[in-house]
Protein backbone atom coordinates (compact mmCIF):
# COMPACT_ATOMS: atom_id res chain seq x y z
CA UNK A 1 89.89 53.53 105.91
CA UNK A 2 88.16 50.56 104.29
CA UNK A 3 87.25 47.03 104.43
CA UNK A 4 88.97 44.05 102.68
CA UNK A 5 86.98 44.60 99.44
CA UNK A 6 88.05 41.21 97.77
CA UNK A 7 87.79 37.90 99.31
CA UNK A 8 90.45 37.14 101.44
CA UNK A 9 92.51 40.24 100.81
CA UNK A 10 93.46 43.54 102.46
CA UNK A 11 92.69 46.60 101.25
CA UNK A 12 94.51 49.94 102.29
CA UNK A 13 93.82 52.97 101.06
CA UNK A 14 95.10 56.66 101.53
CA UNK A 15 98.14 58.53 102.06
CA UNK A 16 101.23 56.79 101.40
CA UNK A 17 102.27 57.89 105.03
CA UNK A 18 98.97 56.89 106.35
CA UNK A 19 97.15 53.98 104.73
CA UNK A 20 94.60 52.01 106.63
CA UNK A 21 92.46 49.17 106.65
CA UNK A 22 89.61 48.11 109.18
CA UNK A 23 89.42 44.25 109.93
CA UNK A 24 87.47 41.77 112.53
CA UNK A 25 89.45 41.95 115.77
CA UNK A 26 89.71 38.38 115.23
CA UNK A 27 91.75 38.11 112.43
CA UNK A 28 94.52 39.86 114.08
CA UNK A 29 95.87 39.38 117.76
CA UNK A 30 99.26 40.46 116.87
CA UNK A 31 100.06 45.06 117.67
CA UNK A 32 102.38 44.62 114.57
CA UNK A 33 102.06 43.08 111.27
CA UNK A 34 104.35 42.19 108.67
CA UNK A 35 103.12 43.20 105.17
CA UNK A 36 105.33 42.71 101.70
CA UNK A 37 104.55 45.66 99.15
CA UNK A 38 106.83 45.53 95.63
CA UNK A 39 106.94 49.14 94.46
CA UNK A 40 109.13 50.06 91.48
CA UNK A 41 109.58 46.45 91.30
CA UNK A 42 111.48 46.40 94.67
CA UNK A 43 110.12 44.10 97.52
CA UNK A 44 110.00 45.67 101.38
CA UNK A 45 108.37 44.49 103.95
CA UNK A 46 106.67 46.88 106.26
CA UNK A 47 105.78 46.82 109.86
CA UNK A 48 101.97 47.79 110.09
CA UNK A 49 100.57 48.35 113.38
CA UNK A 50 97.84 47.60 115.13
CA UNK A 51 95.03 48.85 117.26
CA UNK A 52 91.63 48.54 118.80
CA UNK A 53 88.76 50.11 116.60
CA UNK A 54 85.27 49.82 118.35
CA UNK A 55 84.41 46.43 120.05
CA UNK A 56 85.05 44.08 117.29
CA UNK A 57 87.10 45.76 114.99
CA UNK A 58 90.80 46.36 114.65
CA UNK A 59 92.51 49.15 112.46
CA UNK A 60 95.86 48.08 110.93
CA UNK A 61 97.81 51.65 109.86
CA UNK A 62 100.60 50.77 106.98
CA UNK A 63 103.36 53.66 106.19
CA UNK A 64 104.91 53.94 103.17
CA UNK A 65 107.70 56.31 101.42
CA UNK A 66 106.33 59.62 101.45
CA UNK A 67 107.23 60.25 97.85
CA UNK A 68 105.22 56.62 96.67
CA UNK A 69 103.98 56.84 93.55
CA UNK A 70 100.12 56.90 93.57
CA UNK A 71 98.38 53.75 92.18
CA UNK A 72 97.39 50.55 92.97
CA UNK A 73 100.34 47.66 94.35
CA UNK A 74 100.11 44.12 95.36
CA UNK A 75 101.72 42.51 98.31
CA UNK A 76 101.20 39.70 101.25
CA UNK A 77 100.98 40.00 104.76
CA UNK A 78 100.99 37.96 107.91
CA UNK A 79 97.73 37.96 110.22
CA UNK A 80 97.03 35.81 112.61
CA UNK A 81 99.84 33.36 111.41
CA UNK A 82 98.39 33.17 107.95
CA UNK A 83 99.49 34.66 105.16
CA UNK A 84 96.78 36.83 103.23
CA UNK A 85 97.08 38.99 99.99
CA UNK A 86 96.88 42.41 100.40
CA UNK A 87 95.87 45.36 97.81
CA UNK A 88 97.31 49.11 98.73
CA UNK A 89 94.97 51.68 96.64
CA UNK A 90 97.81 54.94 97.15
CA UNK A 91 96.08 58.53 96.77
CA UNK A 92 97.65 61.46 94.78
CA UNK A 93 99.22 63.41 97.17
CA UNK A 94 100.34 67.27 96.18
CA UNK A 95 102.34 68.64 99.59
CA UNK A 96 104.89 71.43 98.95
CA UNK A 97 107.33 73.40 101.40
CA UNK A 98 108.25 76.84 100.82
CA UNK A 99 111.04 78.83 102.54
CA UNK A 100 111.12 81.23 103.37
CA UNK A 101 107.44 82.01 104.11
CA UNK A 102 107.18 85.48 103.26
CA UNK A 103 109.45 87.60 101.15
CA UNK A 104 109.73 91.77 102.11
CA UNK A 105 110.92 94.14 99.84
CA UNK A 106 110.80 98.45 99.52
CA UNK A 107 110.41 99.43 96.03
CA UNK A 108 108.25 101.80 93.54
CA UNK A 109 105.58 101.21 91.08
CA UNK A 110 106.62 99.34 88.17
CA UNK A 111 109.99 98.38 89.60
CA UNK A 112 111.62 94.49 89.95
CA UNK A 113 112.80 93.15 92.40
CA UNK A 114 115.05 89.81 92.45
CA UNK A 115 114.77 87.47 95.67
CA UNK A 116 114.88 83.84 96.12
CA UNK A 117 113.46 80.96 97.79
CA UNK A 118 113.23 77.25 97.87
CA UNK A 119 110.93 74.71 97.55
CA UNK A 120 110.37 71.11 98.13
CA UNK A 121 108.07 68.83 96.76
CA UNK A 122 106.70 66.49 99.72
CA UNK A 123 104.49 65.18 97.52
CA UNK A 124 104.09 62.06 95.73
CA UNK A 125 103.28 63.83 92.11
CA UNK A 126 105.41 66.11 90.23
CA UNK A 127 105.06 69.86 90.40
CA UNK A 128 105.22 72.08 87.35
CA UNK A 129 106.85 75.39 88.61
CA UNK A 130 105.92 77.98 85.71
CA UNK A 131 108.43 80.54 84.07
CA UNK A 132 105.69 82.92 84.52
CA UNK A 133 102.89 84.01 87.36
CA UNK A 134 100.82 86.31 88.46
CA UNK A 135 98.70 87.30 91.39
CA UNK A 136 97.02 89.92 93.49
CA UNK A 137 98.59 92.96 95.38
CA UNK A 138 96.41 94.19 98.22
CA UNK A 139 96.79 96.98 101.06
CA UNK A 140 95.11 95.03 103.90
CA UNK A 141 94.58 98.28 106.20
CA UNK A 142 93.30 99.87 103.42
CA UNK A 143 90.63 97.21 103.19
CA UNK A 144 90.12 97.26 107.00
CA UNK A 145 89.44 100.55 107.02
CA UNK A 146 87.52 100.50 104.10
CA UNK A 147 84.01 100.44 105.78
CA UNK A 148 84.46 103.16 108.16
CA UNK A 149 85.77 105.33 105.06
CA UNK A 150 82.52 104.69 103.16
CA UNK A 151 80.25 105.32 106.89
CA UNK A 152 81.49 108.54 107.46
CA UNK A 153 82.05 109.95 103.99
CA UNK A 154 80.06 112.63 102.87
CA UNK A 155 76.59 112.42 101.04
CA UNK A 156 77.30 115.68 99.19
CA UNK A 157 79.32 113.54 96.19
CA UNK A 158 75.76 111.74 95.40
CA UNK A 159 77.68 108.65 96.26
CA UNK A 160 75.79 106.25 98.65
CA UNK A 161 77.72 104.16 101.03
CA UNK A 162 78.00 101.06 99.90
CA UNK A 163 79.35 102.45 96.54
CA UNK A 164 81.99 104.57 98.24
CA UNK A 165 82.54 101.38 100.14
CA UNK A 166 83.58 99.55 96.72
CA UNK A 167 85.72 102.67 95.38
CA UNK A 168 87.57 102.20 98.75
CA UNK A 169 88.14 98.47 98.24
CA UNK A 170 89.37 99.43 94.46
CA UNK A 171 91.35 102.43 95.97
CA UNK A 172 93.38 99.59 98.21
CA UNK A 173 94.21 97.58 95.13
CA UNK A 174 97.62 97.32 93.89
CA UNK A 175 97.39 96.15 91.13
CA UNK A 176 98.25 92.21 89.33
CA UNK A 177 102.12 91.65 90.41
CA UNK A 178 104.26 89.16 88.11
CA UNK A 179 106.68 87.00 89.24
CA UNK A 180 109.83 85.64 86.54
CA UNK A 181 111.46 83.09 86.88
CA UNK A 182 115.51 83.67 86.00
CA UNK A 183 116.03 80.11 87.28
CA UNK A 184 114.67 77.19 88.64
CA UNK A 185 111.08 76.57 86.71
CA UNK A 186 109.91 73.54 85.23
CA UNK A 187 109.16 69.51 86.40
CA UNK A 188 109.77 69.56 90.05
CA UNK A 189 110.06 65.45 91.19
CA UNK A 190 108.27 64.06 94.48
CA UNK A 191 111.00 64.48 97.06
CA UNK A 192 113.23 66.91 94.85
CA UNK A 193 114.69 70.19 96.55
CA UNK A 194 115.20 73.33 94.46
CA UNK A 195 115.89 76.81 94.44
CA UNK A 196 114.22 79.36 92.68
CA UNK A 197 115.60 83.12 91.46
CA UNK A 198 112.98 85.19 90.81
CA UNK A 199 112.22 88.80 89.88
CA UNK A 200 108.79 90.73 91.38
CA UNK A 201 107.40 92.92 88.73
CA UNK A 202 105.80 95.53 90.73
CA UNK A 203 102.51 96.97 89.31
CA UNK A 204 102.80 100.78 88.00
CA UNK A 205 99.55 101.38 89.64
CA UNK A 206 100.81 100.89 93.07
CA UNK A 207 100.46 104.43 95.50
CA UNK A 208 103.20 105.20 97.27
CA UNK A 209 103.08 105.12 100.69
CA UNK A 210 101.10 101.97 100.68
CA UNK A 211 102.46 98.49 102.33
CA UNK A 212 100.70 95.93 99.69
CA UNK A 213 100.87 92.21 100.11
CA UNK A 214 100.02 89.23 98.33
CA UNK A 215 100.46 85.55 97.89
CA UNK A 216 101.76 84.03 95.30
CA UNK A 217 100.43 80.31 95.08
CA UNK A 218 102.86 77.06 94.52
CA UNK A 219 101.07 74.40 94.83
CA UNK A 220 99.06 73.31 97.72
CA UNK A 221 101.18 76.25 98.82
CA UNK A 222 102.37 80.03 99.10
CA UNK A 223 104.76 82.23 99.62
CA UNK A 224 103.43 85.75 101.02
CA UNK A 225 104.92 88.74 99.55
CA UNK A 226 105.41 92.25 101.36
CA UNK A 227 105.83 94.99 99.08
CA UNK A 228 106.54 98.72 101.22
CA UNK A 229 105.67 101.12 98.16
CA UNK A 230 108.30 104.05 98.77
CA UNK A 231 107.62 107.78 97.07
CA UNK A 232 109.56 107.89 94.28
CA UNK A 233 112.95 109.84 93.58
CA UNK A 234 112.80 112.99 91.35
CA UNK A 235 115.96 114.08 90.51
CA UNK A 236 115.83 118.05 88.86
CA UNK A 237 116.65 118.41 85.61
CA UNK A 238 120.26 119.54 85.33
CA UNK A 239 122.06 120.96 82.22
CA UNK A 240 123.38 124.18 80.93
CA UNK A 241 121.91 127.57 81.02
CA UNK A 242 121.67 129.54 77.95
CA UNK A 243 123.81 132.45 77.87
């Protein structure tokens, strides 16, 4: 929030869903305001409303398109019966959606995985969506029980305890996953909707047995990965005896 910073205009500044301006309660006496903004050359007038802020101070909240480009714009409103310029200063605004939240899968070191998910950008800035990422696989009880591990281990390996403490906590770490995009990276536009096809590259130093998870970041967001480390399948050898 801010105060006309020019003389005789209006400045807002924020969000583009929640610009604001503080004035003297005397310039306004109307609970809504008209206000004419011109973005992407296209005039709309706005209905700003009004409220008490302190004793002799109103706040006048103005709510534009989510996906408003950030930047400065130019309009006119009407307070008090006069008409007064206004300025609107809009923030960069980086707001994604991810669904589903969390992705589960069963697999074995060093196998992929394909899943999907989808994204929206509820931003007002465009999101670059790599072909490539990477991030951390951890066993969280593992961790947890990490301390208690280290307390009651022995002191006959000439370890002390806060260095069996840290082989724990390296012990419970599965390793850098990757995650491939097959379709779907690239430019993502403010207010654009897109699906994603993607295949987890498990780590090969992952233990079986282990449930690891991690979350892989997208933005201002992330989308939690489960990964239940199953023992692997050893098939015998089969072929023909020698006579």
């Amino acid at each position: 929030m801010t105060a006309p910073r020019t003389s005789g205009a209006i400045t807002f500044t924020g969000r583009p869903g929640g610009l604001t301006t503080i004035v003297p309660a005397d310039l306004v006496t109307d609970k809504v305001v008209p206000i004419s903004v011109s973005v992407a050359g296209k005039p709309t007038i706005y209905r700003a409303s009004v409220r008490a802020f302190g004793s002799n101070q109103s706040e006048i909240r103005l709510r534009l398109a989510d996906d408003t480009p950030p930047g400065t714009y130019q309009g006119e409103g009407t307070l008090g019966g006069k008409p007064r310029p206004v300025v609107i200063e809009v923030d960069a605004v980086v707001k994604v959606r991810v669904t589903p939240a969390e992705t589960v899968v069963a697999a074995t070191p060093a196998a992929r995985i394909d899943f999907t998910i989808s994204v929206l950008n509820a931003g007002n800035v465009p999101l670059d969506i790599p072909k490539l990422d990477t991030f951390d696989l951890d066993d969280e009880e593992g961790q947890d029980g990490a301390l208690g591990r280290s307390l009651r281990g022995s002191e006959t390996d000439g370890k002390r305890g806060v260095d069996r403490y840290f082989d724990e906590l390296r012990n419970s770490h599965g390793g850098e996953a990757r995650v491939l995009l097959k379709d779907g990276a690239g430019r993502l536009a403010p207010g654009e909707f897109r699906s994603l096809t993607c295949t987890l590259e498990v780590p090969d130093i992952a233990q079986e047995g282990r449930t690891y998870v991690g979350a892989w970041p997208i933005g201002d967001s992330q989308h939690v990965i489960v990964c239940d480390i199953a023992a692997t399948v050893r098939r015998p050898k089969t072929g023909r005896k020698k006579p």
